[in-house]
C-alpha atoms as a PDB file:
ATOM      1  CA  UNK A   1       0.000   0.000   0.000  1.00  0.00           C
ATOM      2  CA  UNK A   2       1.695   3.605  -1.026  1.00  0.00           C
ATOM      3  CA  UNK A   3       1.413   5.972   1.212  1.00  0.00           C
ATOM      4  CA  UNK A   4      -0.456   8.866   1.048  1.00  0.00           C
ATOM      5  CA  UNK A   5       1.091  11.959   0.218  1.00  0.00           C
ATOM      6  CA  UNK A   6      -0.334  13.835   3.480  1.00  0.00           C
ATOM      7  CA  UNK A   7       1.465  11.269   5.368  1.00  0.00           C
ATOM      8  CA  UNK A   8       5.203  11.705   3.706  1.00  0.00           C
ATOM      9  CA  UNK A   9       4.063  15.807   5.165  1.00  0.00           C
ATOM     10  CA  UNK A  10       3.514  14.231   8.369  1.00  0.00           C
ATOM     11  CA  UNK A  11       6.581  12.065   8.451  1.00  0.00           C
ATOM     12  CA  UNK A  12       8.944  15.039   7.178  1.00  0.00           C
ATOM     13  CA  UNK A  13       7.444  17.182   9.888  1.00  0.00           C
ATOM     14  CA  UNK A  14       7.975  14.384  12.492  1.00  0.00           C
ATOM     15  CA  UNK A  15      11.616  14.144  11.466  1.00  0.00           C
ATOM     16  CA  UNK A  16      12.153  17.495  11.993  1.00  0.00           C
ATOM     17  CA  UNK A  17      11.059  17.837  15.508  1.00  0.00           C
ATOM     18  CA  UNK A  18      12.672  14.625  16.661  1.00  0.00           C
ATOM     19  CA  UNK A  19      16.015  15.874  15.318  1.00  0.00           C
ATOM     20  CA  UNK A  20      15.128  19.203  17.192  1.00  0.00           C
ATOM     21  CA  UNK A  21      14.156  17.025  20.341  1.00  0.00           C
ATOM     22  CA  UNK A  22      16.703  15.117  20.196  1.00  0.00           C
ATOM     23  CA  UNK A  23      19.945  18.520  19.525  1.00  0.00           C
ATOM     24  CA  UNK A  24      17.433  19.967  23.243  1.00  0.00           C
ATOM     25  CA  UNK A  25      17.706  17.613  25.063  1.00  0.00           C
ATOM     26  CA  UNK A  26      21.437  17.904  24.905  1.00  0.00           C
ATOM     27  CA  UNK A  27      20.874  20.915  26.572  1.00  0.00           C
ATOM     28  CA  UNK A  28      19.671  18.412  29.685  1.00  0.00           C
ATOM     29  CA  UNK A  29      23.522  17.234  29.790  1.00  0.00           C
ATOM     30  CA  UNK A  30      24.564  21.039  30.224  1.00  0.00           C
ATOM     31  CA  UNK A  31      22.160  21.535  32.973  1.00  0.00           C
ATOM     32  CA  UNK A  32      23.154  18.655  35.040  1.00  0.00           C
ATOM     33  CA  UNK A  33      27.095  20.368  34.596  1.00  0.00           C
ATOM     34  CA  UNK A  34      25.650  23.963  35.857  1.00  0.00           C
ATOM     35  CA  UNK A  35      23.643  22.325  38.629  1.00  0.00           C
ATOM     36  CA  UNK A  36      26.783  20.550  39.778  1.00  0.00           C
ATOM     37  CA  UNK A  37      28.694  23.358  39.435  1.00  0.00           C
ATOM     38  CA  UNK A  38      26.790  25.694  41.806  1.00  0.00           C
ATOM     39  CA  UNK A  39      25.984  23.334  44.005  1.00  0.00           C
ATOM     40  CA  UNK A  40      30.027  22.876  44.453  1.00  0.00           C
ATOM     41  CA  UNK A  41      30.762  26.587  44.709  1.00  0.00           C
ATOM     42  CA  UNK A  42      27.644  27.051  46.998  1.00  0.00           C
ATOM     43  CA  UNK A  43      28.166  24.293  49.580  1.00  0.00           C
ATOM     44  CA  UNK A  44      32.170  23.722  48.951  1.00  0.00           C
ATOM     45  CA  UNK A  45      33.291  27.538  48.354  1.00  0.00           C
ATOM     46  CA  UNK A  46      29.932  29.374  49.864  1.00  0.00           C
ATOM     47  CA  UNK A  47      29.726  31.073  46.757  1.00  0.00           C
ATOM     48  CA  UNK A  48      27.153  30.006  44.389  1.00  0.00           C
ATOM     49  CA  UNK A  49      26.978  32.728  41.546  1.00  0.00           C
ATOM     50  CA  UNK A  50      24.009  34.163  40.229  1.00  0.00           C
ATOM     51  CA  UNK A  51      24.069  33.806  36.581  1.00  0.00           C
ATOM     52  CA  UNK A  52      24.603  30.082  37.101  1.00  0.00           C
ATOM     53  CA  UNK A  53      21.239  29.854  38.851  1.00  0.00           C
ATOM     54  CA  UNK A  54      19.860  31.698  36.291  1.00  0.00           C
ATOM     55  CA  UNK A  55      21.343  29.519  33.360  1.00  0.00           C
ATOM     56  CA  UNK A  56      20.090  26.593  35.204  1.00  0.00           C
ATOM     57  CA  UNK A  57      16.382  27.972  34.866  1.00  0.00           C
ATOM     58  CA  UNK A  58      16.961  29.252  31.089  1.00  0.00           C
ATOM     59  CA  UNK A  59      18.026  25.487  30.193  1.00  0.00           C
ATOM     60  CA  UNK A  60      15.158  23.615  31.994  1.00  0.00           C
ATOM     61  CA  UNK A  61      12.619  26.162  30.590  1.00  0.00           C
ATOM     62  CA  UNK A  62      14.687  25.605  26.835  1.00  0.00           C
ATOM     63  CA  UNK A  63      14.498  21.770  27.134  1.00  0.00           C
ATOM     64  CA  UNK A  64      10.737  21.593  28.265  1.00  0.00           C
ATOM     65  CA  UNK A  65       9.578  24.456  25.977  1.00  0.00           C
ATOM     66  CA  UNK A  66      10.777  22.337  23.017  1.00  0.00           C
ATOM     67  CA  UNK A  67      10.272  19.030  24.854  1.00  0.00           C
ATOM     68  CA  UNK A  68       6.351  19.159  24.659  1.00  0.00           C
ATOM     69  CA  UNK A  69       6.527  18.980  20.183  1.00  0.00           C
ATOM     70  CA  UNK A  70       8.474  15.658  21.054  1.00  0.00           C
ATOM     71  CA  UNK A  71       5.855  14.657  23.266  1.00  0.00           C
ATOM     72  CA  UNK A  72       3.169  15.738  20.912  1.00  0.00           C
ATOM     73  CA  UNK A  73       4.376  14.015  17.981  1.00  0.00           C
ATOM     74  CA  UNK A  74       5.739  10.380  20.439  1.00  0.00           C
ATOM     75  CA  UNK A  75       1.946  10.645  22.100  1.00  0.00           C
ATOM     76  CA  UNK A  76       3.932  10.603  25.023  1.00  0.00           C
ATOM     77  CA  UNK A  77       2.444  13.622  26.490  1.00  0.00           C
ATOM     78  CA  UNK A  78       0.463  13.481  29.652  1.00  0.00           C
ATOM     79  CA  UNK A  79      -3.356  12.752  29.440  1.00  0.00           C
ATOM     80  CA  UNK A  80      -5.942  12.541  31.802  1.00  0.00           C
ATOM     81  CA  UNK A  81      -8.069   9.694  30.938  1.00  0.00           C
ATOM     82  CA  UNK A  82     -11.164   9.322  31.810  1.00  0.00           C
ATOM     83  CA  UNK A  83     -13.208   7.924  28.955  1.00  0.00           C
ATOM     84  CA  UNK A  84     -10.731   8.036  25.987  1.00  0.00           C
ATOM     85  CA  UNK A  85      -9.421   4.257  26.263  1.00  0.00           C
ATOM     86  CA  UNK A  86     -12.702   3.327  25.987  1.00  0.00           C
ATOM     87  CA  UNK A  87     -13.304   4.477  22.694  1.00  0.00           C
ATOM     88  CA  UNK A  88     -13.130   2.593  19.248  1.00  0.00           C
ATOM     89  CA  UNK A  89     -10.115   3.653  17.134  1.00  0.00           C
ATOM     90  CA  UNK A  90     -12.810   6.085  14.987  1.00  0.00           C
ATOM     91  CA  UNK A  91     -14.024   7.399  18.079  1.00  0.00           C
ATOM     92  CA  UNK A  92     -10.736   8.428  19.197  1.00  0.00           C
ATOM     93  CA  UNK A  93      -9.887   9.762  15.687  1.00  0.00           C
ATOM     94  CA  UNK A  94     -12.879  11.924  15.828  1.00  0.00           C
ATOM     95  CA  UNK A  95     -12.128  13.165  19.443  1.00  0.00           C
ATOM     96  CA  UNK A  96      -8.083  13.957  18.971  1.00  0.00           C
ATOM     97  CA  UNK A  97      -9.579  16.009  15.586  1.00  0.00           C
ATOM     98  CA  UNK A  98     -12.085  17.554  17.370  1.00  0.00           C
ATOM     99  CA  UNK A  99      -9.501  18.999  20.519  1.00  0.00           C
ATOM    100  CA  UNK A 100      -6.653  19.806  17.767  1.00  0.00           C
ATOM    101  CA  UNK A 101      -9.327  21.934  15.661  1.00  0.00           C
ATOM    102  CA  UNK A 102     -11.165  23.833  18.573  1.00  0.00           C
ATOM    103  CA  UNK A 103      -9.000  24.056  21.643  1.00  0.00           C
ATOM    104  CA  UNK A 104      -5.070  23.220  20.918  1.00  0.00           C
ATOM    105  CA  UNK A 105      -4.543  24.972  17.355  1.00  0.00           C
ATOM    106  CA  UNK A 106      -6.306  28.023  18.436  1.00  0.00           C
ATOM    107  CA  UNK A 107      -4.611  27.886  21.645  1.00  0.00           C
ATOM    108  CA  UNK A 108      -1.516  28.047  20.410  1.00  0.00           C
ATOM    109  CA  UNK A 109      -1.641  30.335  18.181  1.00  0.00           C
ATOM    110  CA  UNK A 110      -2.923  32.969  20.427  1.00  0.00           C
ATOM    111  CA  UNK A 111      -0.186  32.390  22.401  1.00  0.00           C
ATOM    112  CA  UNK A 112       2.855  32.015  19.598  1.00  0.00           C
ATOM    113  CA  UNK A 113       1.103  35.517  18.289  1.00  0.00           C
ATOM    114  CA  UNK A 114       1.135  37.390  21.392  1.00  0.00           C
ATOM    115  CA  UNK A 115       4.646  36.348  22.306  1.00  0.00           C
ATOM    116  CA  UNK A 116       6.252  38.089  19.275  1.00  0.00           C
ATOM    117  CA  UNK A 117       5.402  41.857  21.008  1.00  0.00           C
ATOM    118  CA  UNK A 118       6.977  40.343  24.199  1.00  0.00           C
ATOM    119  CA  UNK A 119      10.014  38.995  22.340  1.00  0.00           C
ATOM    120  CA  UNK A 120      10.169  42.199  19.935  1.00  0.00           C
ATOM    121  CA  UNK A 121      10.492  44.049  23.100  1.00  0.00           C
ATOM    122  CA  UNK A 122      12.573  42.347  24.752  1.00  0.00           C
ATOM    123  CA  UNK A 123      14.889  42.225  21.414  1.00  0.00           C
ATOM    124  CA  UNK A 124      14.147  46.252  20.930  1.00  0.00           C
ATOM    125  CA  UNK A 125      15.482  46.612  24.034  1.00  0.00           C
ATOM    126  CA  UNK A 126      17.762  44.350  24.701  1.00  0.00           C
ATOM    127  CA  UNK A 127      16.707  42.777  27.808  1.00  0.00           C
ATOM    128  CA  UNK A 128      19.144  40.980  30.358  1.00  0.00           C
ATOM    129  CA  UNK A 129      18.941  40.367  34.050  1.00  0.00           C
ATOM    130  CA  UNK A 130      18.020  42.252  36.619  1.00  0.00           C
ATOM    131  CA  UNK A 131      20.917  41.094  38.897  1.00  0.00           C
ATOM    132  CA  UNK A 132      23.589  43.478  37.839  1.00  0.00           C
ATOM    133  CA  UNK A 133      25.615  39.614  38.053  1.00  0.00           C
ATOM    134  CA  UNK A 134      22.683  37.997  36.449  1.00  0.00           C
ATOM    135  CA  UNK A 135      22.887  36.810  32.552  1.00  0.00           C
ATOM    136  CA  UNK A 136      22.592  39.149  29.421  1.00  0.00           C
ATOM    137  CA  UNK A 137      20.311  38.469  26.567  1.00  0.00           C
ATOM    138  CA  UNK A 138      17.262  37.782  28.216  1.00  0.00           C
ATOM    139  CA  UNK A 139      15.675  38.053  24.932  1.00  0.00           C
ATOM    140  CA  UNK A 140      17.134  35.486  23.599  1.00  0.00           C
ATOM    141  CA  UNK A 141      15.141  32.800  26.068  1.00  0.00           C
ATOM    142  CA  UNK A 142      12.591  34.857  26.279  1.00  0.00           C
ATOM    143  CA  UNK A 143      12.759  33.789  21.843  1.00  0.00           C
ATOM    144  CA  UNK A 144      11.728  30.304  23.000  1.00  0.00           C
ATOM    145  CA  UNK A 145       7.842  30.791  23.524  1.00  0.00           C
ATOM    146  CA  UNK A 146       7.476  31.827  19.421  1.00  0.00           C
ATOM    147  CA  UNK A 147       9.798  29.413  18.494  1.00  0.00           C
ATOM    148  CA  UNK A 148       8.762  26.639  20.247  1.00  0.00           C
ATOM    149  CA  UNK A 149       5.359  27.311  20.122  1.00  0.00           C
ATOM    150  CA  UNK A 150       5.804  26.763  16.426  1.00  0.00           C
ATOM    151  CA  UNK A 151       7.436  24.019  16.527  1.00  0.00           C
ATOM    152  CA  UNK A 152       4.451  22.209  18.467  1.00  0.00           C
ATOM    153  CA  UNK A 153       1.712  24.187  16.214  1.00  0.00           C
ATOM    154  CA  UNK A 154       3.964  21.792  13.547  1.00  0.00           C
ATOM    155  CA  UNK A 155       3.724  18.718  15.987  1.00  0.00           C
ATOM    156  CA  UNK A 156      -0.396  18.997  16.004  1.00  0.00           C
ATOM    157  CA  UNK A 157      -0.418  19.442  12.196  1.00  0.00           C
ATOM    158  CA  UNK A 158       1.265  16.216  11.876  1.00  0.00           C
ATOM    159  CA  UNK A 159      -0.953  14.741  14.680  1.00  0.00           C
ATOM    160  CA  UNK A 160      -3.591  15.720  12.747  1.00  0.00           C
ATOM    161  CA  UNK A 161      -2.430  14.710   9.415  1.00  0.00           C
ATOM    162  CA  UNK A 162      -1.983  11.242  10.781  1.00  0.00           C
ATOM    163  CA  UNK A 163      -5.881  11.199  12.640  1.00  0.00           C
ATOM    164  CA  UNK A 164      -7.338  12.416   9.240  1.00  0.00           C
ATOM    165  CA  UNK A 165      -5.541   9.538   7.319  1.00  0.00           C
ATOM    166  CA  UNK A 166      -6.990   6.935  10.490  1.00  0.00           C
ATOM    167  CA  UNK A 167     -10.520   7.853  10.168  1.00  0.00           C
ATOM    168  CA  UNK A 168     -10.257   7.277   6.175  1.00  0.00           C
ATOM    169  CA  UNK A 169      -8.477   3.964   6.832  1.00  0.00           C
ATOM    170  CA  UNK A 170      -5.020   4.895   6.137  1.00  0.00           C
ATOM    171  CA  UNK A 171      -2.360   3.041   8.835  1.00  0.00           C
ATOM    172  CA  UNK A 172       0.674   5.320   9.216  1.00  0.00           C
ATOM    173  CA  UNK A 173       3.976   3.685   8.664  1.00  0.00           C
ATOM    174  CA  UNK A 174       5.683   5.726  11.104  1.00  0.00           C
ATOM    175  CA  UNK A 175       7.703   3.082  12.933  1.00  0.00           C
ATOM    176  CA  UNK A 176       8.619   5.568  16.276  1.00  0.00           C
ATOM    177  CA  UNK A 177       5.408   6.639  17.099  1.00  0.00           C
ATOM    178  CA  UNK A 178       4.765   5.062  20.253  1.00  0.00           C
ATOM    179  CA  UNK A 179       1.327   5.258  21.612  1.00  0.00           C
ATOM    180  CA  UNK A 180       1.356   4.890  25.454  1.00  0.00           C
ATOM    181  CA  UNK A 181      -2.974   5.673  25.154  1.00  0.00           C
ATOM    182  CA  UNK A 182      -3.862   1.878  24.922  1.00  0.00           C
END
């Protein structure tokens, strides 16, 4: 069976985010370094140092930002389920559709749109700490929300994509999609 072309989209765009996921979560590895770090200058030297701290929350907030699109396109994100694994496979289909079209789409792009005036600003002006020791370029993490927020208005698209081709009886050949739902 040749698959759809929809589904090489969906594929392509789940490439794409795993490769991003996967360059992030390096970022994890740097973290565990700064938390070591100021843990050793604040308990060995009793000088922990304040940009470190706040490197330590612009990684975590770096590797979950982009973290959720990975979720989003593994179905490994968290869901409460009440009722879902219940549901036939068409049922399901129908529901994921329904919450991507009327609540996660439009949520997200109010949010990726009214995060570009916060980042402009923060760009215009070229934000940094307030701790006169604290880290410069606050703009740049404060870039994250648009960016990321992108990247998982992608992840639904493909999400999507894939529910679309369910409910008309096409299987998706994507061999890492793990779905933790059943």
């Amino acid at each position: 069976m040749s698959k759809s072309h929809s589904l090489f989209i969906a594929d392509a765009i789940d490439t794409l985010i795993r490769r991003a996921g996967q360059l992030f979560s390096l970022g994890y590895l740097l973290l565990i370094g700064v938390i070591i770090l100021q843990v050793v200058l604040r308990k060995g030297f009793a000088n922990g140092l304040i940009a470190l701290e706040e490197l330590q929350w612009h990684l975590y907030a770096v590797g979950v930002m982009f973290g959720v699109s990975y979720a989003q396109i593994t179905n490994t994100h968290v869901r409460v389920d009440l009722f879902y694994h219940r549901f036939s496979d068409k049922t399901k289909s129908i529901v994921e559709i329904f919450g991507i079209l009327f609540f996660m789409l439009p949520f997200m792009f109010v949010v990726f749109y009214h995060s570009l005036e916060f980042v402009y600003e923060a760009w215009r002006v070229n934000e940094s700490s307030d701790s006169p020791s604290g880290l410069p370029w606050r703009w740049l993490v404060k870039s994250v929300i648009p960016a990321s927020f992108f990247l998982l208005m992608l992840a639904t698209l493909s999400r999507l994509i894939r529910e679309v081709a369910a409910l008309q009886g096409k299987k998706s050949t994507m061999s890492n999609i793990i779905d933790v739902s059943s």
